[in-house]
C-alpha atoms as a PDB file:
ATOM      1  CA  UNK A   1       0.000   0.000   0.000  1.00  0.00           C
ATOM      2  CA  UNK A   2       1.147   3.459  -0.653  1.00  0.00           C
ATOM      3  CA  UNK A   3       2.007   5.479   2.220  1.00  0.00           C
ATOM      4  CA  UNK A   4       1.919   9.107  -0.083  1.00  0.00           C
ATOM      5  CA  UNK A   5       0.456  12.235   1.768  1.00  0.00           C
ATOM      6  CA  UNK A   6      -1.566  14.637  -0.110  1.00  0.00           C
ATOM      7  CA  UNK A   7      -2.000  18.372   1.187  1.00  0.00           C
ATOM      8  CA  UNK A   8      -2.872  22.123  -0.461  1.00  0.00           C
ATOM      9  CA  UNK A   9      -0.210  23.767  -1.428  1.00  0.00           C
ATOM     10  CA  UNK A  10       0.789  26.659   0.577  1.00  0.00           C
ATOM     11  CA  UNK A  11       2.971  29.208  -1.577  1.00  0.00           C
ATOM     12  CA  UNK A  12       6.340  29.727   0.221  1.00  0.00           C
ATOM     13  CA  UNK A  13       6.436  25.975   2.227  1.00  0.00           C
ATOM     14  CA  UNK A  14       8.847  23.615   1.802  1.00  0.00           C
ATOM     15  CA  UNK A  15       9.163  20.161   1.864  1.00  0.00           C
ATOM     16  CA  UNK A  16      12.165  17.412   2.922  1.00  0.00           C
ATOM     17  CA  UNK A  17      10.660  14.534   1.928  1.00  0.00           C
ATOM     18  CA  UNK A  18      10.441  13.757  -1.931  1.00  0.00           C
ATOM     19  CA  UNK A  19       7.448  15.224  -3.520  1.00  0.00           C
ATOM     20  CA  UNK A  20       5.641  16.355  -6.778  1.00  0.00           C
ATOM     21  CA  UNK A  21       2.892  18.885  -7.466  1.00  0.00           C
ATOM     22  CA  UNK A  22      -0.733  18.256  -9.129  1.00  0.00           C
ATOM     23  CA  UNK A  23      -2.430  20.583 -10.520  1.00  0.00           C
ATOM     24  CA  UNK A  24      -5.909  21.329  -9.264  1.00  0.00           C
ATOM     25  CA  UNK A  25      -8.131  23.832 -11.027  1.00  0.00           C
ATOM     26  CA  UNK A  26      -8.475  24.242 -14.691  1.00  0.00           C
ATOM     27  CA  UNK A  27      -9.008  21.905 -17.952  1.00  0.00           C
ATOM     28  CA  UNK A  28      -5.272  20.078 -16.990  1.00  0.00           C
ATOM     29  CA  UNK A  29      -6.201  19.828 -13.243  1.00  0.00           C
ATOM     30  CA  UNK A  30      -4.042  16.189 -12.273  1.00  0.00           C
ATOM     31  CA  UNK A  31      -0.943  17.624 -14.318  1.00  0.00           C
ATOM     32  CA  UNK A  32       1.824  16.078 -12.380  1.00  0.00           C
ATOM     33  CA  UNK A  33       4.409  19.270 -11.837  1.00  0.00           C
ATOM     34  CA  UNK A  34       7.862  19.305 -10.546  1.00  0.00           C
ATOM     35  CA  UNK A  35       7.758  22.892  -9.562  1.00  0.00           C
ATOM     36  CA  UNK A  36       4.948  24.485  -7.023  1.00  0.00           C
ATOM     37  CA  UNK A  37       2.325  27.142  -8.781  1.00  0.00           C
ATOM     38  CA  UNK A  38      -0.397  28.884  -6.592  1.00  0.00           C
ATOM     39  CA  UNK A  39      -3.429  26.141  -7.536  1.00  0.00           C
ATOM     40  CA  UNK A  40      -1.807  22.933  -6.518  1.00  0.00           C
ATOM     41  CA  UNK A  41      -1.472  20.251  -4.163  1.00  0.00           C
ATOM     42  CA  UNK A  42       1.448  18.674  -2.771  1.00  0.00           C
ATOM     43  CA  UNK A  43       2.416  14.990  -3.064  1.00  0.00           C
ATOM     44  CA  UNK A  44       4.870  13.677  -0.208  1.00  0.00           C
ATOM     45  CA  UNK A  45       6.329   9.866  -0.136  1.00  0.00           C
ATOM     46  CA  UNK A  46       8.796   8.172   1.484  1.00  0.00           C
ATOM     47  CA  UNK A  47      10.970   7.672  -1.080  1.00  0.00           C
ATOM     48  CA  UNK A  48      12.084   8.818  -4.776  1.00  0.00           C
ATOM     49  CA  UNK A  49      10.798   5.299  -6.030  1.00  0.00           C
ATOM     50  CA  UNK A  50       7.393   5.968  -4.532  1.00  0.00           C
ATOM     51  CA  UNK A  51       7.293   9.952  -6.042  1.00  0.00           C
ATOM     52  CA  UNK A  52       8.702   8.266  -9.276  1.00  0.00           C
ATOM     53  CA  UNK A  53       5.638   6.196  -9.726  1.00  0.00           C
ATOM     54  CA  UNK A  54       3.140   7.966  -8.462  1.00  0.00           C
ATOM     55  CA  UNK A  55       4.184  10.916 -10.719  1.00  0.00           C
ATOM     56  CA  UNK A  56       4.287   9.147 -13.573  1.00  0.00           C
ATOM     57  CA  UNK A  57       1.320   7.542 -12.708  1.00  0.00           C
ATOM     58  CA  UNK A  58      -0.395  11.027 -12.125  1.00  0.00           C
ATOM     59  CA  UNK A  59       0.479  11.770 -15.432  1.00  0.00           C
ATOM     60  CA  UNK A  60      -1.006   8.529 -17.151  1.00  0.00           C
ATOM     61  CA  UNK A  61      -4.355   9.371 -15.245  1.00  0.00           C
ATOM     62  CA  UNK A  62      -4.275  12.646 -16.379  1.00  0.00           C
ATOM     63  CA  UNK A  63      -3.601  12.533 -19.740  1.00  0.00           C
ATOM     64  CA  UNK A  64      -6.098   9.206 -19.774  1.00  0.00           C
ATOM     65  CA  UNK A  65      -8.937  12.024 -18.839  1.00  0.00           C
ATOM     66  CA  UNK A  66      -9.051  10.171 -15.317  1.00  0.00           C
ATOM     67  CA  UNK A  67      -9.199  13.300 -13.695  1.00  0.00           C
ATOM     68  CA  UNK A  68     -11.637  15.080 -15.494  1.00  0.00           C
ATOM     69  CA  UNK A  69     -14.691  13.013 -15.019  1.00  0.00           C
ATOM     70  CA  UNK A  70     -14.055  14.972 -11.452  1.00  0.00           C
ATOM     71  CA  UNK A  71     -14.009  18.257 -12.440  1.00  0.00           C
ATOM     72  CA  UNK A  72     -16.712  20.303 -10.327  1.00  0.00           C
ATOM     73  CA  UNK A  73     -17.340  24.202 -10.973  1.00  0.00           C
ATOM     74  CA  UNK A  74     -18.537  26.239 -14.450  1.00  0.00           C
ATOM     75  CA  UNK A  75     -16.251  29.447 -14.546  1.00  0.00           C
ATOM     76  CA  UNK A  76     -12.855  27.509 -13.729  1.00  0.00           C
ATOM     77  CA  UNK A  77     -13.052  24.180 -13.035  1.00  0.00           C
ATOM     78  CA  UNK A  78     -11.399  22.023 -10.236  1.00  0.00           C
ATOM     79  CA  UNK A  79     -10.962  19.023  -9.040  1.00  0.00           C
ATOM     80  CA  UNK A  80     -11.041  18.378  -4.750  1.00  0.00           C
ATOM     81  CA  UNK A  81      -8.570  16.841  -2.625  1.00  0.00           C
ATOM     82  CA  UNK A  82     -10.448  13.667  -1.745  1.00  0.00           C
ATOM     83  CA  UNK A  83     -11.576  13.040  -5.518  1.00  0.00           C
ATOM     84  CA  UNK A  84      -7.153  13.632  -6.462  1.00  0.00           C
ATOM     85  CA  UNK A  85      -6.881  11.409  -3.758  1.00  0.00           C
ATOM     86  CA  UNK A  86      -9.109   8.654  -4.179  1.00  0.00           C
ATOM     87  CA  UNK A  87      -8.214   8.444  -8.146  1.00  0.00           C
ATOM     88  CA  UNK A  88      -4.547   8.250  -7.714  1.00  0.00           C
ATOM     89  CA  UNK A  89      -5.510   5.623  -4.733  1.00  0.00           C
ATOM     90  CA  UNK A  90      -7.307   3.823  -7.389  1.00  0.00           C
ATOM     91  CA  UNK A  91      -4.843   3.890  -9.839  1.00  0.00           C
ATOM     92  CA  UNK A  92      -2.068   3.172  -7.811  1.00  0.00           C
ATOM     93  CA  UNK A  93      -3.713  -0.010  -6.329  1.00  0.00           C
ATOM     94  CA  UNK A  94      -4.707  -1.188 -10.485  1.00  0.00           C
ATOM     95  CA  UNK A  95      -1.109  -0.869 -11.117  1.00  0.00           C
ATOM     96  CA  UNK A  96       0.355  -3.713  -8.542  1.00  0.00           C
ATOM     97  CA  UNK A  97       1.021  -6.157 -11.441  1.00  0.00           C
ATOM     98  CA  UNK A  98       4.649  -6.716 -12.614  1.00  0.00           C
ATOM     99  CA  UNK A  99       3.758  -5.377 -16.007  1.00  0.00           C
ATOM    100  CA  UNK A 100       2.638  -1.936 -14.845  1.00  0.00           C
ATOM    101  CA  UNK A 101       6.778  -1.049 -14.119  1.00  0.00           C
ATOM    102  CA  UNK A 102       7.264  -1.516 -17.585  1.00  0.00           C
ATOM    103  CA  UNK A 103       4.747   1.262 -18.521  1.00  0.00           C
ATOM    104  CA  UNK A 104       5.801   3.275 -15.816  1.00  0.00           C
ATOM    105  CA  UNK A 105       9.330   3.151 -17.713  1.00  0.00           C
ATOM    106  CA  UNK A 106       8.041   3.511 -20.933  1.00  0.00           C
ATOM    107  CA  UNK A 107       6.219   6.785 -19.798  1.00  0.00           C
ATOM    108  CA  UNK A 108       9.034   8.337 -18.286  1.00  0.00           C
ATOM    109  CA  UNK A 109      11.581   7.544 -21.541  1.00  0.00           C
ATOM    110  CA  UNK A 110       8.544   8.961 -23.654  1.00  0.00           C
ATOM    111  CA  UNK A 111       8.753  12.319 -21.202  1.00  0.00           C
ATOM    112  CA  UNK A 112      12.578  12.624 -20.748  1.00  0.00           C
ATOM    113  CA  UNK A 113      12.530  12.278 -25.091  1.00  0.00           C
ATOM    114  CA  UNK A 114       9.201  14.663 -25.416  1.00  0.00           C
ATOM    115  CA  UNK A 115      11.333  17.411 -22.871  1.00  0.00           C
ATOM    116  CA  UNK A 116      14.533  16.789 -25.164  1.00  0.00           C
ATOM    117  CA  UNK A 117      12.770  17.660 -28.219  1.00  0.00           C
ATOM    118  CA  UNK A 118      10.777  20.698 -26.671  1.00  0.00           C
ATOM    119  CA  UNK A 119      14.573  22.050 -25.936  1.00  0.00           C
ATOM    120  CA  UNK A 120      15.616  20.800 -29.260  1.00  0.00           C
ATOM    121  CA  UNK A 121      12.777  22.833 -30.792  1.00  0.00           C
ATOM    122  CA  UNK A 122      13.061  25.759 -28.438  1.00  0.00           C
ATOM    123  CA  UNK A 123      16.596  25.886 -29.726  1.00  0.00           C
ATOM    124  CA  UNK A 124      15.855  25.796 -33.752  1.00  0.00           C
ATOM    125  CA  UNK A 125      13.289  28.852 -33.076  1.00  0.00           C
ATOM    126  CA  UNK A 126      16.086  30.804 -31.456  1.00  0.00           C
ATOM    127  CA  UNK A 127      17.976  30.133 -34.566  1.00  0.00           C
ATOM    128  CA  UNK A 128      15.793  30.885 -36.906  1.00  0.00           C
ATOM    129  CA  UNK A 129      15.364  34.277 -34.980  1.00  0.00           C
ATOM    130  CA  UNK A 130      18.932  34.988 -35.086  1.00  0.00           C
ATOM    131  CA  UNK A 131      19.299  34.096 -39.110  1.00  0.00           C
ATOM    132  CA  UNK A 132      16.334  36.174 -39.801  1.00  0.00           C
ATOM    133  CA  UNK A 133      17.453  39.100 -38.083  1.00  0.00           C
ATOM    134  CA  UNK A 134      20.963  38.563 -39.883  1.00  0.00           C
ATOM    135  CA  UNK A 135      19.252  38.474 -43.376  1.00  0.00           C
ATOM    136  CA  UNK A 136      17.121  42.108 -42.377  1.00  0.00           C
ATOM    137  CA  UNK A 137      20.771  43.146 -41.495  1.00  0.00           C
ATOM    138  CA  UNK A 138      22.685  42.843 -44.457  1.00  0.00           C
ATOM    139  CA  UNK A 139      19.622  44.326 -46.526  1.00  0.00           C
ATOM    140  CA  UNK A 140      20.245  47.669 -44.316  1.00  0.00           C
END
């Protein structure tokens, strides 16, 4: 059983124990984050294995549209604490089979290539900035 705690956020706390950050009001409320924002909760484990899977499974659920069967409110919606809660408990218990580590794995090589790319891409715009602004250069 996972021993994970799950609290608001408060802007300006820390933690010591390994932790993650979900999201919690707006169309991607369950977006796993690494850093805090103001409309979040806080994920605390025991250890980085535990935050490892749990993020990654966050992120499964999320994209899945686990979370947004949940969403409550019209203006900007949100999702509570206990429904966060009880669908990462849910997941988290479906995923005790052996097989389940593999797709945790295969989730986080997707991410760690998807965040290489972004960079990659980030990078190719800057470029393209830079050769533009050469070209309008030499025309002056």
């Amino acid at each position: 059983m996972s021993t994970f705690e799950i609290k608001t956020h408060q802007i300006g706390r820390t933690y010591s124990n390994p932790h993650f950050f979900i999201l919690n009001k707006g169309l991607n409320s369950g977006k796993p984050l690494s850093l805090s924002c103001p409309n979040c909760f806080v994920i605390i484990t025991k250890t980085e294995k535990e935050k490892n899977i749990l993020y990654h499974l966050s992120m499964m659920l999320q994209i899945g549209g686990y979370y947004a069967y949940y969403l409550k409110g019209s203006a900007i919606p949100f999702i509570s604490i206990n429904d966060c809660k009880n669908t990462l408990l849910k997941g988290f218990e479906s995923s005790k089979n052996s097989e389940f580590n593999k797709h945790i794995k295969a989730v986080s090589i997707i991410s760690k290539k998807e965040k290489e790319l972004q960079y990659v891409i980030k990078k190719m715009s800057l470029l393209k900035k830079a050769y533009i602004k050469n070209v309008f250069k030499d025309a002056n």
